[in-house]
Protein backbone atom coordinates (compact mmCIF):
# COMPACT_ATOMS: atom_id res chain seq x y z
CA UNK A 1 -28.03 31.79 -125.10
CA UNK A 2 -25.06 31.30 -122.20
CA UNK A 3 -24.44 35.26 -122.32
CA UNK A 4 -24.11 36.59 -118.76
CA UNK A 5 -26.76 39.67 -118.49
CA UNK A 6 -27.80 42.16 -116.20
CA UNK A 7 -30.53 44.76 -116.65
CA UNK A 8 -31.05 48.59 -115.85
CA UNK A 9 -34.34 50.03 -115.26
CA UNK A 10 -35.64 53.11 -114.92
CA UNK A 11 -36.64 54.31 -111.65
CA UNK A 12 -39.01 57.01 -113.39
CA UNK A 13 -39.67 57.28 -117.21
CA UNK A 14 -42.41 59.85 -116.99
CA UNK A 15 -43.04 62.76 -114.78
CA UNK A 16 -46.61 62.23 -113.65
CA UNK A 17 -48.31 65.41 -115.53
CA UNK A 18 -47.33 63.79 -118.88
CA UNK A 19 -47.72 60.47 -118.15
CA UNK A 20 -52.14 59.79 -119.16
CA UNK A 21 -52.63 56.39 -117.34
CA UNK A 22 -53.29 55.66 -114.03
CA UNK A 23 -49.96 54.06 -113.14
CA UNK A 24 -46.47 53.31 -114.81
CA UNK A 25 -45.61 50.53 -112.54
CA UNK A 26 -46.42 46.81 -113.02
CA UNK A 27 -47.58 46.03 -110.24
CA UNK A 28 -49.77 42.40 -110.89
CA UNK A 29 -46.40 40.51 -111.28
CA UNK A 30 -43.30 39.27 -109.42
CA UNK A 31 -39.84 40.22 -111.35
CA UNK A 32 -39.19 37.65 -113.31
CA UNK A 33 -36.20 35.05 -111.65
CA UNK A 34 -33.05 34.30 -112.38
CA UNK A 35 -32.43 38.16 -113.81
CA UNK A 36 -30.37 40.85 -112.28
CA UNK A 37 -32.23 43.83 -112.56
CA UNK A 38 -30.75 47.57 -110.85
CA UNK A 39 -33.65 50.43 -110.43
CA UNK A 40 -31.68 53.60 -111.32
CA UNK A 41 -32.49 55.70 -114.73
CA UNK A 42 -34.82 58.67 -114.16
CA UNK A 43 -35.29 60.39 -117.59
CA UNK A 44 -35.29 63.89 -116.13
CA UNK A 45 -32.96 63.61 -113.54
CA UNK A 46 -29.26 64.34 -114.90
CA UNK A 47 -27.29 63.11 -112.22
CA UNK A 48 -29.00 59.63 -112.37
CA UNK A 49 -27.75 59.81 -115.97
CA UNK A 50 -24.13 59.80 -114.52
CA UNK A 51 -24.83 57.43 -112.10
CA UNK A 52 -26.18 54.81 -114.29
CA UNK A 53 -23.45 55.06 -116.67
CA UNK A 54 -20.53 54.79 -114.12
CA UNK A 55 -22.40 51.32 -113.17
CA UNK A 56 -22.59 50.37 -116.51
CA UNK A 57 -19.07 50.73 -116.88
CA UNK A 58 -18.00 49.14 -113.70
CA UNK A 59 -19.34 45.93 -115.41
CA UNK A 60 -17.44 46.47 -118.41
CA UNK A 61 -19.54 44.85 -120.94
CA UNK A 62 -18.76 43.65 -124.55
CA UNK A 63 -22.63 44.99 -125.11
CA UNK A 64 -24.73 47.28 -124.26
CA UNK A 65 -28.31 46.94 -125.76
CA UNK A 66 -30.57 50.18 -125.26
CA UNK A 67 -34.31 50.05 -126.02
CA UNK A 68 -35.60 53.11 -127.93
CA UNK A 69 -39.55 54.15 -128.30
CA UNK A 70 -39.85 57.46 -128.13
CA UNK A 71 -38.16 61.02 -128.16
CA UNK A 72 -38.62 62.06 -124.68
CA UNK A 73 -36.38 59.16 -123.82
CA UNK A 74 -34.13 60.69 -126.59
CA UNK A 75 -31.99 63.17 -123.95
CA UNK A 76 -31.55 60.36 -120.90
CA UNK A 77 -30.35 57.25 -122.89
CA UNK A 78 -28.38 59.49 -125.75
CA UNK A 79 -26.44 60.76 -122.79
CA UNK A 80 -25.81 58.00 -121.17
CA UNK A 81 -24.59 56.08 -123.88
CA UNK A 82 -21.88 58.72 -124.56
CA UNK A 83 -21.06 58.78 -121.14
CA UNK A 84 -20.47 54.83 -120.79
CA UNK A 85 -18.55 55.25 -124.41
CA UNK A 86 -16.22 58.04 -123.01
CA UNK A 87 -12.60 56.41 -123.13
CA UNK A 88 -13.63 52.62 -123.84
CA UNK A 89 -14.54 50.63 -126.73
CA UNK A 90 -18.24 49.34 -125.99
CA UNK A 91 -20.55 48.64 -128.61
CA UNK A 92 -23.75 50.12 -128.23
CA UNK A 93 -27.03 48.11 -129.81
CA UNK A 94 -30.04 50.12 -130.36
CA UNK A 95 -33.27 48.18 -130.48
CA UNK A 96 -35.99 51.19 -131.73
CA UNK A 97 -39.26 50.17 -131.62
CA UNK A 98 -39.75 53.62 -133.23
CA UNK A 99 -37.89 56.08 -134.90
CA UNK A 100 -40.76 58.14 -135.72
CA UNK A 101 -43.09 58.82 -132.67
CA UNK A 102 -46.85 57.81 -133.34
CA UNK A 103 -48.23 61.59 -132.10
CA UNK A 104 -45.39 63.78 -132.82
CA UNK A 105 -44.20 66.76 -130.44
CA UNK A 106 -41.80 69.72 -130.19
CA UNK A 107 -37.99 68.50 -130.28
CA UNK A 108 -39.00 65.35 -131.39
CA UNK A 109 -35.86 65.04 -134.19
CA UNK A 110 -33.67 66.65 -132.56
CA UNK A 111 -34.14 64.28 -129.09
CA UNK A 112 -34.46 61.48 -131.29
CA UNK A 113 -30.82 62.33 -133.39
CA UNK A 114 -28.83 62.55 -130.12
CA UNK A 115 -29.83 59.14 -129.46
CA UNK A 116 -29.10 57.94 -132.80
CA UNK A 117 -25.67 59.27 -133.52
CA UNK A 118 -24.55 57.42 -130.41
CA UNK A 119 -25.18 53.85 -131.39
CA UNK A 120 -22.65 51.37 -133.07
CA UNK A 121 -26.29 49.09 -134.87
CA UNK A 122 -29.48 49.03 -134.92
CA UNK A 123 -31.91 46.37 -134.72
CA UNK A 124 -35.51 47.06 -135.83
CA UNK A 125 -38.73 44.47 -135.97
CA UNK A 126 -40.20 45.81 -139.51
CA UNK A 127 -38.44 46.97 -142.57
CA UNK A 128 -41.21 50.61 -141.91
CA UNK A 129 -38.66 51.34 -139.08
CA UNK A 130 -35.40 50.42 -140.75
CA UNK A 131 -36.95 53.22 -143.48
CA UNK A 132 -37.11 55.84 -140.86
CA UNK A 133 -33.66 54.99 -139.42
CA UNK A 134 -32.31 55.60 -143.30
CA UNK A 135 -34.20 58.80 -143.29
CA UNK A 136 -32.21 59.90 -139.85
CA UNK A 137 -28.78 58.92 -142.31
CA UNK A 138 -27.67 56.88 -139.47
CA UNK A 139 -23.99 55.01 -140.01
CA UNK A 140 -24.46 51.88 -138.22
CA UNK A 141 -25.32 48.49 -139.30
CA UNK A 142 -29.16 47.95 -139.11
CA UNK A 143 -30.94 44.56 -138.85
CA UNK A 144 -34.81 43.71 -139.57
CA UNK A 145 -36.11 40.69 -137.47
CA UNK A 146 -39.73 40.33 -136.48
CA UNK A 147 -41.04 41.34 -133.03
CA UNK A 148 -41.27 37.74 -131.51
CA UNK A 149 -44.24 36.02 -130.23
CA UNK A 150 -45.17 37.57 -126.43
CA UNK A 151 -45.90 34.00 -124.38
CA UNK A 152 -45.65 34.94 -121.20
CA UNK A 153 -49.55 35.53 -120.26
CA UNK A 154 -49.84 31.91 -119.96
CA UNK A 155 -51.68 29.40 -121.79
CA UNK A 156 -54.46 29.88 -123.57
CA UNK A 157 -58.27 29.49 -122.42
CA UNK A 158 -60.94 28.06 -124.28
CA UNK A 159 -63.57 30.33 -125.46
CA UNK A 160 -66.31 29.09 -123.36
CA UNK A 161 -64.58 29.13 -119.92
CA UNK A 162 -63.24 32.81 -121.06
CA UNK A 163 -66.42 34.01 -122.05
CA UNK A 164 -68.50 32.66 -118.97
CA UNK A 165 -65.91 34.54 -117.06
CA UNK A 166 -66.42 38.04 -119.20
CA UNK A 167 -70.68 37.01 -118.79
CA UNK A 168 -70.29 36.85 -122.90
CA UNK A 169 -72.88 34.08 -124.58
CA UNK A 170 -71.20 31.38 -125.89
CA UNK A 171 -72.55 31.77 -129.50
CA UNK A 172 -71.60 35.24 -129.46
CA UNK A 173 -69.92 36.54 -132.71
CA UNK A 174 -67.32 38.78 -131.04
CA UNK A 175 -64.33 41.00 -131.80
CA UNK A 176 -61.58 42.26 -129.59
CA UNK A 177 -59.79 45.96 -129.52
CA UNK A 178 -57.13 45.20 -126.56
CA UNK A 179 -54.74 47.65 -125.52
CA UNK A 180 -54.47 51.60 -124.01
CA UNK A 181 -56.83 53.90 -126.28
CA UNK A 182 -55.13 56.95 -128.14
CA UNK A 183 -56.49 58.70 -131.02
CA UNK A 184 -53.16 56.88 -133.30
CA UNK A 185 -55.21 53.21 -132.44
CA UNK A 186 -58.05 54.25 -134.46
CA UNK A 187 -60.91 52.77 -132.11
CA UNK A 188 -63.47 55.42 -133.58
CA UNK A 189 -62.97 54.22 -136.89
CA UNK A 190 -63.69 50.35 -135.32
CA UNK A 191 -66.58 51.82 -133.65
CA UNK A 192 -67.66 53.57 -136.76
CA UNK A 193 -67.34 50.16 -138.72
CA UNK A 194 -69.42 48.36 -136.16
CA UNK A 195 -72.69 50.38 -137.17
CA UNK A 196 -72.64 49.16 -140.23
CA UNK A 197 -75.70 47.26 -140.94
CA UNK A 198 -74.17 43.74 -141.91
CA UNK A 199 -72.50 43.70 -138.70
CA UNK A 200 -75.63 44.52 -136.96
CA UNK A 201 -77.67 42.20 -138.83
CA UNK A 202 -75.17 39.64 -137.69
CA UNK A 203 -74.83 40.25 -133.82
CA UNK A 204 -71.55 40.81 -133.77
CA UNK A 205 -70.28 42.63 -130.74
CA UNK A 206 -66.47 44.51 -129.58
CA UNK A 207 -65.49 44.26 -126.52
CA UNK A 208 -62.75 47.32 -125.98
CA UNK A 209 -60.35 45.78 -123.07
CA UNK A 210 -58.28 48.27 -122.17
CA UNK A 211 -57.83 52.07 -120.22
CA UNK A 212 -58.12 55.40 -122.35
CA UNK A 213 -54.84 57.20 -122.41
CA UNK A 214 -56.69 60.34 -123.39
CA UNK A 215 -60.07 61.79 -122.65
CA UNK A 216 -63.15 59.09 -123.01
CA UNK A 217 -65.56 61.24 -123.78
CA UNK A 218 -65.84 61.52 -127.23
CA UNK A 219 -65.59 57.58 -127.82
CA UNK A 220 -68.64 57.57 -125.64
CA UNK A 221 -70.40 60.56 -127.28
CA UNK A 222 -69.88 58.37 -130.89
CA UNK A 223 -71.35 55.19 -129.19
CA UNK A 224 -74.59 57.01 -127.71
CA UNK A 225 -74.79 58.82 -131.46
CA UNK A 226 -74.48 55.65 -133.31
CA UNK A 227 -76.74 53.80 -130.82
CA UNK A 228 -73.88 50.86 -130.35
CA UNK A 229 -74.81 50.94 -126.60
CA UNK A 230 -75.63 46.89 -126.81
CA UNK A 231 -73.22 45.95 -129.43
CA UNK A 232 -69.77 47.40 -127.60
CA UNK A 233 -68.80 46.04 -124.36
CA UNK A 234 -66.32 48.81 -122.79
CA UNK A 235 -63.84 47.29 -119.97
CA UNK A 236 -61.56 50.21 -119.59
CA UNK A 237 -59.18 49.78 -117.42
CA UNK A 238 -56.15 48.38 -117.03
CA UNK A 239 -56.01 44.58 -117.75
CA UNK A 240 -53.95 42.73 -115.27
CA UNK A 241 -51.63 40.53 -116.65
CA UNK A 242 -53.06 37.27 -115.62
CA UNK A 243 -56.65 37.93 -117.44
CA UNK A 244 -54.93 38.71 -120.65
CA UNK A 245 -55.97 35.45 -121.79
CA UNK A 246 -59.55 35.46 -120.68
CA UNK A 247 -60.16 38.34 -123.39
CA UNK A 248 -58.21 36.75 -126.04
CA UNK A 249 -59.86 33.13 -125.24
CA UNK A 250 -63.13 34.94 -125.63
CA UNK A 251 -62.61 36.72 -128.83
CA UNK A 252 -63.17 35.19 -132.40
CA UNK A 253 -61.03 38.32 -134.24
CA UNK A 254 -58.68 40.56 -132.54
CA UNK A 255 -58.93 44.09 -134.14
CA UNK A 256 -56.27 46.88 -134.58
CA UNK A 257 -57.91 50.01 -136.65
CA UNK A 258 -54.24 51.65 -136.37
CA UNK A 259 -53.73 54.99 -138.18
CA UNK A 260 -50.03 54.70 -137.66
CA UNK A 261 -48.17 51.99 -136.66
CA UNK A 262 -44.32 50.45 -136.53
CA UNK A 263 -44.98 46.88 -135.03
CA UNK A 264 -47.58 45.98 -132.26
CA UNK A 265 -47.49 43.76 -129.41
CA UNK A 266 -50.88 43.17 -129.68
CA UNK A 267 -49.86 41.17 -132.84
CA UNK A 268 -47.59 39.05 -131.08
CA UNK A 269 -50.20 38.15 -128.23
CA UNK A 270 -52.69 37.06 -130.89
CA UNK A 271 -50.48 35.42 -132.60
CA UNK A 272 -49.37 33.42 -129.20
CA UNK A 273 -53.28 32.66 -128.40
CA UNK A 274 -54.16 31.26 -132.18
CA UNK A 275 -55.96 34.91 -132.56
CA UNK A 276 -57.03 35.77 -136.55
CA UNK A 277 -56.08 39.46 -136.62
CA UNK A 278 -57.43 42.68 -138.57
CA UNK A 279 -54.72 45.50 -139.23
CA UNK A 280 -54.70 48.64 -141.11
CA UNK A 281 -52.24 49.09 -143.81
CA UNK A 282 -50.06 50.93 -141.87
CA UNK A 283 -46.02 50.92 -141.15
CA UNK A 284 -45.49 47.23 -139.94
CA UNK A 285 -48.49 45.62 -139.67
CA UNK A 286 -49.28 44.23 -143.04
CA UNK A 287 -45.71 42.61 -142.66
CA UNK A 288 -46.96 40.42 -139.60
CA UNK A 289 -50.63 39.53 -140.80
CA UNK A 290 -50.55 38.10 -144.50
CA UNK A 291 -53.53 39.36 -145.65
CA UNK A 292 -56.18 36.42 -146.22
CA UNK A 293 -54.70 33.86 -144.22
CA UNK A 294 -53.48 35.31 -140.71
CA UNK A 295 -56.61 37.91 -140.97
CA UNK A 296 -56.83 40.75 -142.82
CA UNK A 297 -54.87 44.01 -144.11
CA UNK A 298 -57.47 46.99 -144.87
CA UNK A 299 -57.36 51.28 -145.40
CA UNK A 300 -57.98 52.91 -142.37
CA UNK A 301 -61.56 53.65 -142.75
CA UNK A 302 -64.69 52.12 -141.25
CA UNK A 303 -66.23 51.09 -144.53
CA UNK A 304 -63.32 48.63 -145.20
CA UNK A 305 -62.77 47.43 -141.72
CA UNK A 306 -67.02 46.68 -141.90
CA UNK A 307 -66.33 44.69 -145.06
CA UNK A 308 -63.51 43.02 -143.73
CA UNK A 309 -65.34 42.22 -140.99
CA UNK A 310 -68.34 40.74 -142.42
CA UNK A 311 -66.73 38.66 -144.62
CA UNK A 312 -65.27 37.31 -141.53
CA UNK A 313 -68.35 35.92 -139.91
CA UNK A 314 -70.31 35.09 -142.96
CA UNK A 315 -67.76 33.70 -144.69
CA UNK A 316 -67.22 31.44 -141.67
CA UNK A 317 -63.17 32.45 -142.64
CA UNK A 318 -62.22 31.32 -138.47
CA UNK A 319 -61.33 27.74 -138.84
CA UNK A 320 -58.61 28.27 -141.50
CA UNK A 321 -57.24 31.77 -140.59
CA UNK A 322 -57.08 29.77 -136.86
CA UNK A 323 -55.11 26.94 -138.74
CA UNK A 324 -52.50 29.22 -140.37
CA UNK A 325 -51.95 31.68 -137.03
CA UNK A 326 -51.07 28.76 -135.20
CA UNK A 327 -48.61 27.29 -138.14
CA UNK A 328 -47.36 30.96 -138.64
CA UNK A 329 -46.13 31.61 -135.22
CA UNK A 330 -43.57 29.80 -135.16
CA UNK A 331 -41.29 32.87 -137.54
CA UNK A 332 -41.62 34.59 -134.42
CA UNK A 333 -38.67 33.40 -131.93
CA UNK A 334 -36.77 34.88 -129.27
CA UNK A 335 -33.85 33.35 -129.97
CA UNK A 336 -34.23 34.15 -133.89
CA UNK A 337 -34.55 37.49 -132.68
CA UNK A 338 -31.47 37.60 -130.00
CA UNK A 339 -29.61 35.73 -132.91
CA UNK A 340 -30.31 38.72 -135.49
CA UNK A 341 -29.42 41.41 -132.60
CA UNK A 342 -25.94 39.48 -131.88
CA UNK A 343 -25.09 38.65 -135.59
CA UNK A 344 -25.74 42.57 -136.30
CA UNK A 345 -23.24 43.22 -133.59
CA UNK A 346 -20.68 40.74 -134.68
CA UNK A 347 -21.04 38.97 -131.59
């Protein structure tokens, strides 16, 4: 949009004993060009606090945008901020993804107001999250613009060169849980729904794409007790970025059995790959999936999800849920979004 932009990064965001996966680094992709990006926050580390916001100041920016998504973040960016705000006039732009942490913890409101009180606006992606910030009482201007479409896992595949590459039949009637596992994604209640005998009468399979973030064990136990061994296909593990579209190419229904929920980027990759979608009617989600034409909205509770489901693939709903995704995708822009942020700001 012509603005002249530089980014900060962290240099640690989790101490390793708290952090579940295997790794927080990206480490399947080149940074992208044409960006200036400095390695220096660590979120435990004090001093790096200082340092970071002396360089932010030596640039002397109109803006400073700060990404919030959760309270242990709350203590390193709520300090900084105040730090780069001590004697000059900056505006500081929150973007929270949350305000209200999926799993909650010890010192959660309190880490969570001390980055709060130091923002000039707020820009959120559903009106759930613009509800939390009201319920924080915070002073600043907030804005509601949806999460925009994520398009940078390339194009998509077609379904029968991504499912020759998975070894998935081409006929197969198949649904999609992508993303890390935590008890807050609700894949027990998806693997609940897919014993239900309608589904089984059909075929239909899951295939769960992504690495647990907690202990796998009892998602295992509930497959072996349910006798789903054939019917879910478990690649957990940590999906590079460039086979991102070989799952969603593959898939006929991308499902997300949330219990809680702000917005999800899993939305916004469906959305980019023509995806139908199933979401729980939870915080954000029923805002990005009209119900009956991008997918479905249902309770949180295997019998639902089952129905929804089967109505699905009997119904033979794909073709026109396909037809609206695709038309529907285009409410989800970067620059809309940018545009909101800036406009929020009065810049």
């Amino acid at each position: 949009m012509g603005h002249a932009c530089s980014i900060v990064s962290f240099s640690l965001q989790y101490p390793d004993f708290l952090f579940p996966g295997t790794t927080q680094l990206a480490t399947d992709d080149a940074a992208p060009e044409g960006l200036r990006i400095e390695t220096m926050l660590n979120s435990v580390n004090p001093i790096s606090w200082l340092t970071t916001a002396n360089h932010i100041k030596r640039q002397n920016p109109d803006l400073l945008i700060v990404r919030f998504w959760l309270p242990f973040m709350g203590p390193a960016l709520g300090s900084v901020i105040r730090l780069v705000r001590k004697n000059s006039k900056i505006h500081v732009a929150a973007i929270t993804d949350n305000v209200i942490p999926h799993e909650k913890r010890m010192f959660d409101k309190s880490f969570t107001s001390w980055f709060l009180r130091g923002c000039d606006s707020f820009t959120t992606m559903t009106q759930s999250v613009a509800q939390d910030l009201a319920r924080f009482g915070v002073t600043g201007s907030v804005a509601v613009s949806p999460h925009p479409v994520y398009d940078i896992f390339g194009t998509p595949v077609d379904s029968l060169s991504a499912r020759s590459q998975l070894g998935i039949p081409p006929n197969q009637k198949l649904v999609l849980f992508f993303g890390f596992i935590r008890k807050y994604k609700g894949l027990d209640l998806l693997i609940k729904a897919m014993a239900d005998q309608r589904l089984r009468s059909m075929d239909v399979k899951l295939i769960v794409a992504g690495e647990f973030y907690e202990e796998s064990k009892p998602y295992l136990d509930l497959i072996q007790e349910l006798g789903l061994g054939q019917q879910i296909i478990l690649h957990d593990h940590y999906i590079p970025k460039d086979q991102v579209k070989t799952y969603f190419g593959a898939a006929d229904i991308v499902a997300q059995p949330y219990r809680t929920a702000t917005q999800s980027g899993v939305t916004q990759i469906a959305y980019h790959f023509g995806k139908p979608m199933l979401v729980t009617n939870v915080g954000g989600l029923p805002e990005m999936v009209p119900n009956g034409q991008a997918g479905y909205v249902v309770n949180p509770e295997p019998e639902p999800i089952a129905v929804a489901l089967a109505d699905y693939f009997s119904m033979d709903r794909k073709p026109e849920m396909e037809r609206f995704v695709s038309m529907h995708k285009s409410a989800f822009t970067w620059s809309g979004f940018a545009g909101a942020l800036l406009r929020n700001t009065g810049h």
